[in-house]
N, C-alpha and C. Protein backbone atom coordinates (compact mmCIF):
# COMPACT_ATOMS: atom_id res chain seq x y z
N UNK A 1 80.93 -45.19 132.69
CA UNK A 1 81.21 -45.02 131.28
C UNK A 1 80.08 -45.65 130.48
N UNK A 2 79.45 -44.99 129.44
CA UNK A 2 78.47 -45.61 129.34
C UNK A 2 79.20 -45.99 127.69
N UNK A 3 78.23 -46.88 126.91
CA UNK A 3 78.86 -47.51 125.91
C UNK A 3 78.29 -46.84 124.83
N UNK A 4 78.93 -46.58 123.52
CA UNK A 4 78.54 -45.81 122.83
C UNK A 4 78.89 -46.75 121.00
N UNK A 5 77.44 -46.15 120.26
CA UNK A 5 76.95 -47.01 119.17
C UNK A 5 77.46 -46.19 118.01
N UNK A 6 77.76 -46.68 117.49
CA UNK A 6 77.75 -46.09 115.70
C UNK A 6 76.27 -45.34 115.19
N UNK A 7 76.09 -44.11 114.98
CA UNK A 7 75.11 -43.68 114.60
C UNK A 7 75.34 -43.13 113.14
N UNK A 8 74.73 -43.31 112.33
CA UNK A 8 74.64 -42.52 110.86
C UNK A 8 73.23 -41.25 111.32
N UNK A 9 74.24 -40.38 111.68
CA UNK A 9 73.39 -39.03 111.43
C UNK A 9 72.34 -38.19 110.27
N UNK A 10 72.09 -36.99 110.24
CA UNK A 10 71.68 -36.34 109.38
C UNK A 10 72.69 -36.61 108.48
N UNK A 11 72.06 -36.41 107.37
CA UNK A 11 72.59 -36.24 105.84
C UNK A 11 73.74 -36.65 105.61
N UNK A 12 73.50 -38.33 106.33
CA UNK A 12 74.90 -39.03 106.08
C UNK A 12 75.98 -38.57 106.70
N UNK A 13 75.97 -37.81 107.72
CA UNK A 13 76.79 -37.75 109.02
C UNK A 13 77.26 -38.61 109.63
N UNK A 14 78.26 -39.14 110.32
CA UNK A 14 78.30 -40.18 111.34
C UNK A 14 78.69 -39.73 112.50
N UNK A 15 78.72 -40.30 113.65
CA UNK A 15 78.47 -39.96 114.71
C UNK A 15 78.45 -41.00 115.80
N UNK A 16 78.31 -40.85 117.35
CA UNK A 16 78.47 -41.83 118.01
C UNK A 16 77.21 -41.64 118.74
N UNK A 17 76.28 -42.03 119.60
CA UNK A 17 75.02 -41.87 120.18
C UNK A 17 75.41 -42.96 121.64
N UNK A 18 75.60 -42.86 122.54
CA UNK A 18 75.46 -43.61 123.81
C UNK A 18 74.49 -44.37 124.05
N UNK A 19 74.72 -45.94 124.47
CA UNK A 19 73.47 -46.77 125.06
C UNK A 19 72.73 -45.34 125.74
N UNK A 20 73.00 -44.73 126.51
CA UNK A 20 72.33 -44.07 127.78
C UNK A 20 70.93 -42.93 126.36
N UNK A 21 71.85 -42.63 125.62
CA UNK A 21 71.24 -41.47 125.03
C UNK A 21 70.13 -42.40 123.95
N UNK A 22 70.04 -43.39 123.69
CA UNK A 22 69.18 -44.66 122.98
C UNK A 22 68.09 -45.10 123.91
N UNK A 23 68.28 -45.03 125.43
CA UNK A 23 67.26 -45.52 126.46
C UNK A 23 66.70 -44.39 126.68
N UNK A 24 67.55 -43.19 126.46
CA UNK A 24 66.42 -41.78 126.57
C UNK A 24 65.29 -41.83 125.38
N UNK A 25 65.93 -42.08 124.22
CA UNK A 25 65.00 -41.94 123.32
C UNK A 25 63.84 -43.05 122.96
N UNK A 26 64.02 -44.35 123.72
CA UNK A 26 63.31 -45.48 123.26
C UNK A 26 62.29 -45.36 124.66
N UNK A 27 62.72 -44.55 125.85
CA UNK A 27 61.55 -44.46 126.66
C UNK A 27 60.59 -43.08 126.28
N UNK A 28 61.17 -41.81 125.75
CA UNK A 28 60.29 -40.72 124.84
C UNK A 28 59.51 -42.01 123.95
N UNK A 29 59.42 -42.58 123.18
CA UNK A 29 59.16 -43.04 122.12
C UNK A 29 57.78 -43.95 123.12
N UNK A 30 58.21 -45.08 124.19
CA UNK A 30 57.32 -45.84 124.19
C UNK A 30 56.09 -44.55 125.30
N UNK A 31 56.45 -43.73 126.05
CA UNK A 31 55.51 -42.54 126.62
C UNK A 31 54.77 -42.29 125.47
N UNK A 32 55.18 -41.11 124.50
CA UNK A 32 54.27 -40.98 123.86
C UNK A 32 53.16 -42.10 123.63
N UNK A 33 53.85 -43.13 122.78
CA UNK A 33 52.80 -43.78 122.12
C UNK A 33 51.87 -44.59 123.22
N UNK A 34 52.37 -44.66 124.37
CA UNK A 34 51.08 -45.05 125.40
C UNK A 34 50.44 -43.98 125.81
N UNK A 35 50.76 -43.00 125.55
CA UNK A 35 50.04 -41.96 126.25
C UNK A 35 48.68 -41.73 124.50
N UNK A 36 49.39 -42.06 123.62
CA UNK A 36 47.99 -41.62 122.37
C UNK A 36 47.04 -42.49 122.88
N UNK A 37 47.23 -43.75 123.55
CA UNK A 37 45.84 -45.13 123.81
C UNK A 37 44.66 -44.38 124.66
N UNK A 38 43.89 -44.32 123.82
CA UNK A 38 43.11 -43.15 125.43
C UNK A 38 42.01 -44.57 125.34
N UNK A 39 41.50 -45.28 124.38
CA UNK A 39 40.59 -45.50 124.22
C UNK A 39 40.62 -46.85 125.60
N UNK A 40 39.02 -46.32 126.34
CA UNK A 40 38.80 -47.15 127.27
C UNK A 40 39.38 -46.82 129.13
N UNK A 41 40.22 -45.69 128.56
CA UNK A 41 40.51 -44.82 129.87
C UNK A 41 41.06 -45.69 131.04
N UNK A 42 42.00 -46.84 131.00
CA UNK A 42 42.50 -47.48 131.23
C UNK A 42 43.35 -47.27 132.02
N UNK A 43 44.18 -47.56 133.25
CA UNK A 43 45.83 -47.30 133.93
C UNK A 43 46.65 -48.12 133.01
N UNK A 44 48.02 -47.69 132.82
CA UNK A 44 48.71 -48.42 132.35
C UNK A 44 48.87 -49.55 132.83
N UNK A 45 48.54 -50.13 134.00
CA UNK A 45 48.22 -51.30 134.55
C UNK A 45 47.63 -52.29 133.86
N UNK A 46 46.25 -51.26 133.98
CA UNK A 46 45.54 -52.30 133.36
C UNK A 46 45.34 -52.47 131.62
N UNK A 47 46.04 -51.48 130.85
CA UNK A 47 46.70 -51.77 129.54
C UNK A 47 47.25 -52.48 129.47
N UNK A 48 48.33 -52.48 130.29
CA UNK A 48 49.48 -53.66 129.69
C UNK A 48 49.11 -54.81 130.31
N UNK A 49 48.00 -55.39 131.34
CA UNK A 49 47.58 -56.43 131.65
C UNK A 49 46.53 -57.10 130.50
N UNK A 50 45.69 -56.19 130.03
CA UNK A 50 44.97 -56.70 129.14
C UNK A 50 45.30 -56.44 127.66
N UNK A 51 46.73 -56.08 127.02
CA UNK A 51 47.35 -56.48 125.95
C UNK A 51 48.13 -57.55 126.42
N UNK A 52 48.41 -57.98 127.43
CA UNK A 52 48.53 -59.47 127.71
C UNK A 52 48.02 -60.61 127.53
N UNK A 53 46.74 -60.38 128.10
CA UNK A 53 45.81 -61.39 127.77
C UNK A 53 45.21 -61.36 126.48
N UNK A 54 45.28 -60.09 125.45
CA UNK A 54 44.77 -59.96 124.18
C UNK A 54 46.02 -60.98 123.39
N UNK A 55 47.58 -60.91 123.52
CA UNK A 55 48.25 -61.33 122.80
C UNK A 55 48.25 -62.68 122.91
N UNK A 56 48.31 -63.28 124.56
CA UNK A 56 48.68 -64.33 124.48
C UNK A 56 47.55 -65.50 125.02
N UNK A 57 46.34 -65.02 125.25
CA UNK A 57 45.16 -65.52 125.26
C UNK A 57 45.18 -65.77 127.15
N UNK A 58 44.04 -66.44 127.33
CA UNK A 58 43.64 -66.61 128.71
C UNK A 58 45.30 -67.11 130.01
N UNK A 59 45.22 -66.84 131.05
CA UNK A 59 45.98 -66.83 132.29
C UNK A 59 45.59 -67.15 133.66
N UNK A 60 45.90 -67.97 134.23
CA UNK A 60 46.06 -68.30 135.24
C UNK A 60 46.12 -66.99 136.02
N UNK A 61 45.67 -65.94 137.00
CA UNK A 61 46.02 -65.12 137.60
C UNK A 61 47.38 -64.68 138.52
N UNK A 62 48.17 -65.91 139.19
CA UNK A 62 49.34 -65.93 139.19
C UNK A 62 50.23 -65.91 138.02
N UNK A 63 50.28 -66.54 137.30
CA UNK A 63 51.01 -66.12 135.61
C UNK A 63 50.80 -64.49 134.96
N UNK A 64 49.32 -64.10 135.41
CA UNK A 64 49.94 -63.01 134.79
C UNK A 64 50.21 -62.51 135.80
N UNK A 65 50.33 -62.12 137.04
CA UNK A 65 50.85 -61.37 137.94
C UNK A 65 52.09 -61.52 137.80
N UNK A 66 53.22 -62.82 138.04
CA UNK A 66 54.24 -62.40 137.52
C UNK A 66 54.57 -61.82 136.01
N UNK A 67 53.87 -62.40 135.22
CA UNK A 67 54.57 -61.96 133.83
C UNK A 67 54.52 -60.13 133.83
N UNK A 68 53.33 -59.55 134.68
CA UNK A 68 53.66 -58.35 134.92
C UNK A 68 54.32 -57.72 135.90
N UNK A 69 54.95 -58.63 136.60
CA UNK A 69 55.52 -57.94 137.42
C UNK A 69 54.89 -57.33 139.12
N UNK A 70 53.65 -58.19 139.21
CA UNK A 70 53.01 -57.39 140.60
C UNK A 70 52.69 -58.39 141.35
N UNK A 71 52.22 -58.09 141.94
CA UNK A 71 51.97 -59.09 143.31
C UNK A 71 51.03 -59.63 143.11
N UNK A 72 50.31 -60.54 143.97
CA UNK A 72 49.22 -61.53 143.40
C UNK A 72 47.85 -60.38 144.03
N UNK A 73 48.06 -60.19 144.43
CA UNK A 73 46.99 -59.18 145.58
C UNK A 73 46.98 -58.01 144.71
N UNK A 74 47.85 -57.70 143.88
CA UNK A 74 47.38 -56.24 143.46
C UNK A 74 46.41 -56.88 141.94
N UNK A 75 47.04 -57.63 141.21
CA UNK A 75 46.72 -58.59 140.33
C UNK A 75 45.02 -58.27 140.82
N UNK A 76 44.86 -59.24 141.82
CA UNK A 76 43.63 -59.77 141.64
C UNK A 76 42.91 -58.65 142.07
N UNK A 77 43.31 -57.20 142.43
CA UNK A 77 42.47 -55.86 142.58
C UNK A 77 42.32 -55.73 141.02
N UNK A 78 43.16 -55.45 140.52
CA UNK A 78 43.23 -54.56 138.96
C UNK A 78 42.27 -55.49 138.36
N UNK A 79 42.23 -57.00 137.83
CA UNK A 79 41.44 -58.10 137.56
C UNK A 79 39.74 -57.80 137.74
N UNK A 80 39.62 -57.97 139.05
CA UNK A 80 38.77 -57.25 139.53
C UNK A 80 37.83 -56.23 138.95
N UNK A 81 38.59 -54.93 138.92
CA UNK A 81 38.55 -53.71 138.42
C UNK A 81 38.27 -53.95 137.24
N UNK A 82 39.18 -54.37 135.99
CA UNK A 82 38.97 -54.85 134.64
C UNK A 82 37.54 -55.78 134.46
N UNK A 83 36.98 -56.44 135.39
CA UNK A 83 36.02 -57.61 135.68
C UNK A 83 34.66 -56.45 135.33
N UNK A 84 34.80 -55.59 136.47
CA UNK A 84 33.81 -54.94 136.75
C UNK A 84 33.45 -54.03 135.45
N UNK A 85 34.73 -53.57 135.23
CA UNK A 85 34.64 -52.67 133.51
C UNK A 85 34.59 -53.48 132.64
N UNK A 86 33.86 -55.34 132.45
CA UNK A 86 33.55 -55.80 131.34
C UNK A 86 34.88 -55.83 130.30
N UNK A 87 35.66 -55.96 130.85
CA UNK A 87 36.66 -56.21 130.17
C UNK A 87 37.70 -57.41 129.72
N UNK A 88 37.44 -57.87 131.25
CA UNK A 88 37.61 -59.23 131.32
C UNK A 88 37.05 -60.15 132.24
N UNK A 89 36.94 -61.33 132.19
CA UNK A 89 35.65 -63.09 132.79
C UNK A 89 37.10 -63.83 133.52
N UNK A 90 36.72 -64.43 135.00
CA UNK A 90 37.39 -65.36 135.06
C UNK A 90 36.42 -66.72 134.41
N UNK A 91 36.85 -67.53 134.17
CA UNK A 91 36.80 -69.02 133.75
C UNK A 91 37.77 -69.78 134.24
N UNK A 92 36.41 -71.18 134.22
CA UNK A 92 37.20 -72.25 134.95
C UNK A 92 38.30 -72.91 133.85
N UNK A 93 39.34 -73.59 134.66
CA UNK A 93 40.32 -73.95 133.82
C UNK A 93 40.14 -75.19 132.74
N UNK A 94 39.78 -75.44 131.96
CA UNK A 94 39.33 -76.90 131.38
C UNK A 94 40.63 -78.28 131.79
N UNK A 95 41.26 -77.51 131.75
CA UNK A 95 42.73 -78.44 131.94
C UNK A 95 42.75 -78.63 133.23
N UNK A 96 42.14 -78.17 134.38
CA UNK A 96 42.29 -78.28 135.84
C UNK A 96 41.36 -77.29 136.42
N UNK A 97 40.00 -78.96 136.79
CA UNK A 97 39.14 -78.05 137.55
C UNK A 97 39.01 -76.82 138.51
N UNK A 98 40.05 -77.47 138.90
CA UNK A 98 39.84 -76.48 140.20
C UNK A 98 40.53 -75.15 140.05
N UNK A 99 41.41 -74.73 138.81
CA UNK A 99 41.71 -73.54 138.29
C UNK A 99 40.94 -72.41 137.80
N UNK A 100 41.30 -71.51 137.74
CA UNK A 100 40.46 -70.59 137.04
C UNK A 100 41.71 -69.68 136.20
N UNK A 101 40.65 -69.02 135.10
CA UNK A 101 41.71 -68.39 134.31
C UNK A 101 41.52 -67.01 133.93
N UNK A 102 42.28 -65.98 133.35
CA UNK A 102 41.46 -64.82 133.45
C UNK A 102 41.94 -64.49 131.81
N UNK A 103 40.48 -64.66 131.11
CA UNK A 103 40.32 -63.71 129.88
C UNK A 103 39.68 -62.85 128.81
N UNK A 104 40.27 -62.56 128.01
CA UNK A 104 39.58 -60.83 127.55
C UNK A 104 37.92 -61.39 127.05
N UNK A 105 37.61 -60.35 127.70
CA UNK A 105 35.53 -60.34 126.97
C UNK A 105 35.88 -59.73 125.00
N UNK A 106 34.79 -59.58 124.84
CA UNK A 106 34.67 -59.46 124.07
C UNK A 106 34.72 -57.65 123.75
N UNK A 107 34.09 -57.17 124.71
CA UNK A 107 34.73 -55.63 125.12
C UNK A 107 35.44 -55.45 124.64
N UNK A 108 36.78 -56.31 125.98
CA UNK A 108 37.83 -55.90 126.18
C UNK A 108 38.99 -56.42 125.05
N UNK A 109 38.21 -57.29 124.18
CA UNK A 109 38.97 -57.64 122.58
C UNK A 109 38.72 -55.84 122.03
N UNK A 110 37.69 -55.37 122.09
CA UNK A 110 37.67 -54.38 121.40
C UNK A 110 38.37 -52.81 121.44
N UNK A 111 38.59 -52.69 123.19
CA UNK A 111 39.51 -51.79 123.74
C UNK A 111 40.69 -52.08 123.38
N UNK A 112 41.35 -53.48 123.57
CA UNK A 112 42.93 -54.05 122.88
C UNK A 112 43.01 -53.49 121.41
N UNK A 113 41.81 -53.84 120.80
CA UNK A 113 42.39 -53.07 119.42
C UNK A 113 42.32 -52.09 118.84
N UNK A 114 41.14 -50.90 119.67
CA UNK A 114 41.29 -49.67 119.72
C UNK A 114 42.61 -48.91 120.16
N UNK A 115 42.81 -49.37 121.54
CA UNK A 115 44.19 -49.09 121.76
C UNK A 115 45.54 -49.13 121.42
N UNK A 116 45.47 -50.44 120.55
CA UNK A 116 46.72 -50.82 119.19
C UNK A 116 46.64 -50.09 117.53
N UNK A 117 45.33 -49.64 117.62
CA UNK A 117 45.36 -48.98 116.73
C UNK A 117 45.90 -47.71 116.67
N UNK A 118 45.24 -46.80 118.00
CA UNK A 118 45.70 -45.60 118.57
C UNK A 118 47.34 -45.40 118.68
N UNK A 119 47.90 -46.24 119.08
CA UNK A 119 49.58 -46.81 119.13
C UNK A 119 50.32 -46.55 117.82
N UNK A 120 49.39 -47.30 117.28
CA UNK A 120 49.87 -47.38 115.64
C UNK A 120 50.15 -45.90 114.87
N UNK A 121 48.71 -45.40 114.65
CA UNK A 121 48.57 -44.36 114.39
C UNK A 121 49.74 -43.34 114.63
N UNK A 122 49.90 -43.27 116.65
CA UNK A 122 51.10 -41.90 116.55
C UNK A 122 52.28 -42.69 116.39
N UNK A 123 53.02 -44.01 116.08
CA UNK A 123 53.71 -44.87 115.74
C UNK A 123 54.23 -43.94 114.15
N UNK A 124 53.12 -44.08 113.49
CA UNK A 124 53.20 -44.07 112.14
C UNK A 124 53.15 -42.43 111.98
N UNK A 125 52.63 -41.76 112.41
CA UNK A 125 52.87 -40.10 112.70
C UNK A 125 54.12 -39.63 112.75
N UNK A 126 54.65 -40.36 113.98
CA UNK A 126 56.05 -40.24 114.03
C UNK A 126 57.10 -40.31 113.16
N UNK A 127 57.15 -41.70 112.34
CA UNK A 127 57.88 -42.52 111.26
C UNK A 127 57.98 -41.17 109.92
N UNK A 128 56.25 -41.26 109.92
CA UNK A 128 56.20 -40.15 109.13
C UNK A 128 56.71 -38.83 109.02
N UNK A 129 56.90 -38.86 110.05
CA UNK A 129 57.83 -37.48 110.14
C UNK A 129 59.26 -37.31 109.63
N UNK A 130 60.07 -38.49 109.56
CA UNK A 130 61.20 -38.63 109.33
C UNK A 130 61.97 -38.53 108.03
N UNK A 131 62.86 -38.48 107.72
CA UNK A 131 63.61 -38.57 106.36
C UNK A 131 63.18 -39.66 105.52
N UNK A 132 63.32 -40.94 105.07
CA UNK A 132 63.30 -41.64 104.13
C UNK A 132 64.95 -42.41 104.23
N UNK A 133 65.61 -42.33 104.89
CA UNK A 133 66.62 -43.07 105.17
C UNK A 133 65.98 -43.12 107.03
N UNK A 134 65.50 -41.90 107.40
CA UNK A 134 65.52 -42.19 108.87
C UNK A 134 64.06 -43.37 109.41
N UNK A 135 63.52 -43.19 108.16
CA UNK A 135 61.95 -44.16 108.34
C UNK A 135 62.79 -46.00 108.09
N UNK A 136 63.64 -45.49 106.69
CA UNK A 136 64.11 -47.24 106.56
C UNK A 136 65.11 -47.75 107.77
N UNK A 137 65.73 -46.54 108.39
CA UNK A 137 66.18 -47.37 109.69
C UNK A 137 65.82 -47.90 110.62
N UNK A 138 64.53 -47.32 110.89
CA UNK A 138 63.71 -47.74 112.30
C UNK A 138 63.26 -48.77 111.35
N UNK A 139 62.53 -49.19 110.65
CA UNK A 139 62.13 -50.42 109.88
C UNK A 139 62.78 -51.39 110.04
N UNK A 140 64.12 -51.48 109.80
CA UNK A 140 65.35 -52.32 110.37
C UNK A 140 65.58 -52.44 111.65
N UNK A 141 65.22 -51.77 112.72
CA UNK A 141 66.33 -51.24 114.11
C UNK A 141 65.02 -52.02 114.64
N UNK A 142 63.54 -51.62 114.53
CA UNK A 142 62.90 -51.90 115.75
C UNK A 142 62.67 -53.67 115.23
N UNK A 143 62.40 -54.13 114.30
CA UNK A 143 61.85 -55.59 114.08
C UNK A 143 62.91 -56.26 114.45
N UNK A 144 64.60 -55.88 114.09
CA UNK A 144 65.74 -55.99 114.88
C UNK A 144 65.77 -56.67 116.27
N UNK A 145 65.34 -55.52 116.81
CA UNK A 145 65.56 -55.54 118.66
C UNK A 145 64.46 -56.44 118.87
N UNK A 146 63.20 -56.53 118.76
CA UNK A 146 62.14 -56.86 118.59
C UNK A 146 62.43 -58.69 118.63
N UNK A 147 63.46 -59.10 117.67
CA UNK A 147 63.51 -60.41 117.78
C UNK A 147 64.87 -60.38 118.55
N UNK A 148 65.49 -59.89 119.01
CA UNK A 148 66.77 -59.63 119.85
C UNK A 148 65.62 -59.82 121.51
N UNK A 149 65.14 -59.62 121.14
CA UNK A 149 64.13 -59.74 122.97
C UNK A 149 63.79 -60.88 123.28
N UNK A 150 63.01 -61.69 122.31
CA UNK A 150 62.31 -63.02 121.83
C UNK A 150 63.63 -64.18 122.20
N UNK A 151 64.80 -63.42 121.32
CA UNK A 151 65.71 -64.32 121.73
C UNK A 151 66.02 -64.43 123.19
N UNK A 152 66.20 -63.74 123.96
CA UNK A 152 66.83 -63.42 125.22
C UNK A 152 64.92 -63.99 126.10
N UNK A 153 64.08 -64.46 125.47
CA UNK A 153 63.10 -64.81 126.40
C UNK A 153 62.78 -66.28 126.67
């Protein structure tokens, strides 16, 4: 049974919309807009590894391997890979010699914000497309969930 939300439809319709039918539409939503990032020709791998390190600054290579979710071995291939495409430097740890840390070049500052821009753009394409009640809802709904995540982190 899946659980089902209060939706205000078209033209002030109401209606019910299912968690299930909300995860259909919030994974359409995040495809597209990773799929507009072309800039830098990137795997989603290594996108979402290096809007990692763009947001939250330099990493330990185990830290970000878990924070993404992969193994330390694939980590330090993709790293690697990103290394070689000037994208990103390991550095030593200042806080602990014998560490090293992995973060964005100066490049790869510039691919992060090509690519957030690109985001933006069909972000705002989209929005644009909508009604004027349906634009002020997502305005509400996503900064919403957005700190609904933060909380739960």
């Amino acid at each position: 049974m899946h659980k089902r939300v209060m939706d205000s439809g078209p033209a002030g319709t109401s209606g019910e919309t299912s968690t299930e039918d909300l995860m259909i539409a919030v994974e359409q939503l995040v495809r597209h807009v990773r799929r507009s990032a072309t800039a830098g020709g990137l795997s989603t791998a290594a996108s979402s590894a290096l809007g990692r390190l763009g947001r939250e600054g330099p990493q330990r290579l185990t830290e970000l391997a878990r924070a993404e979710n992969a193994t330390q071995p694939n980590m330090t291939q993709l790293v690697t890979r990103m290394e070689r495409g000037g994208l990103v430097r390991r550095v030593a740890d200042r806080t602990d010699g014998r560490g090293v840390l992995v973060e964005v070049t100066e490049r790869g500052e510039e691919v992060f914000r090509e690519r957030r821009a690109e985001r933006a753009e069909a972000l705002g394409q989209l929005v644009g497309a909508l009604s004027e009640p349906e634009r002020q809802a997502v305005r509400v709904a996503l900064p919403a969930l957005a700190r609904a995540i933060q909380e739960r982190s």
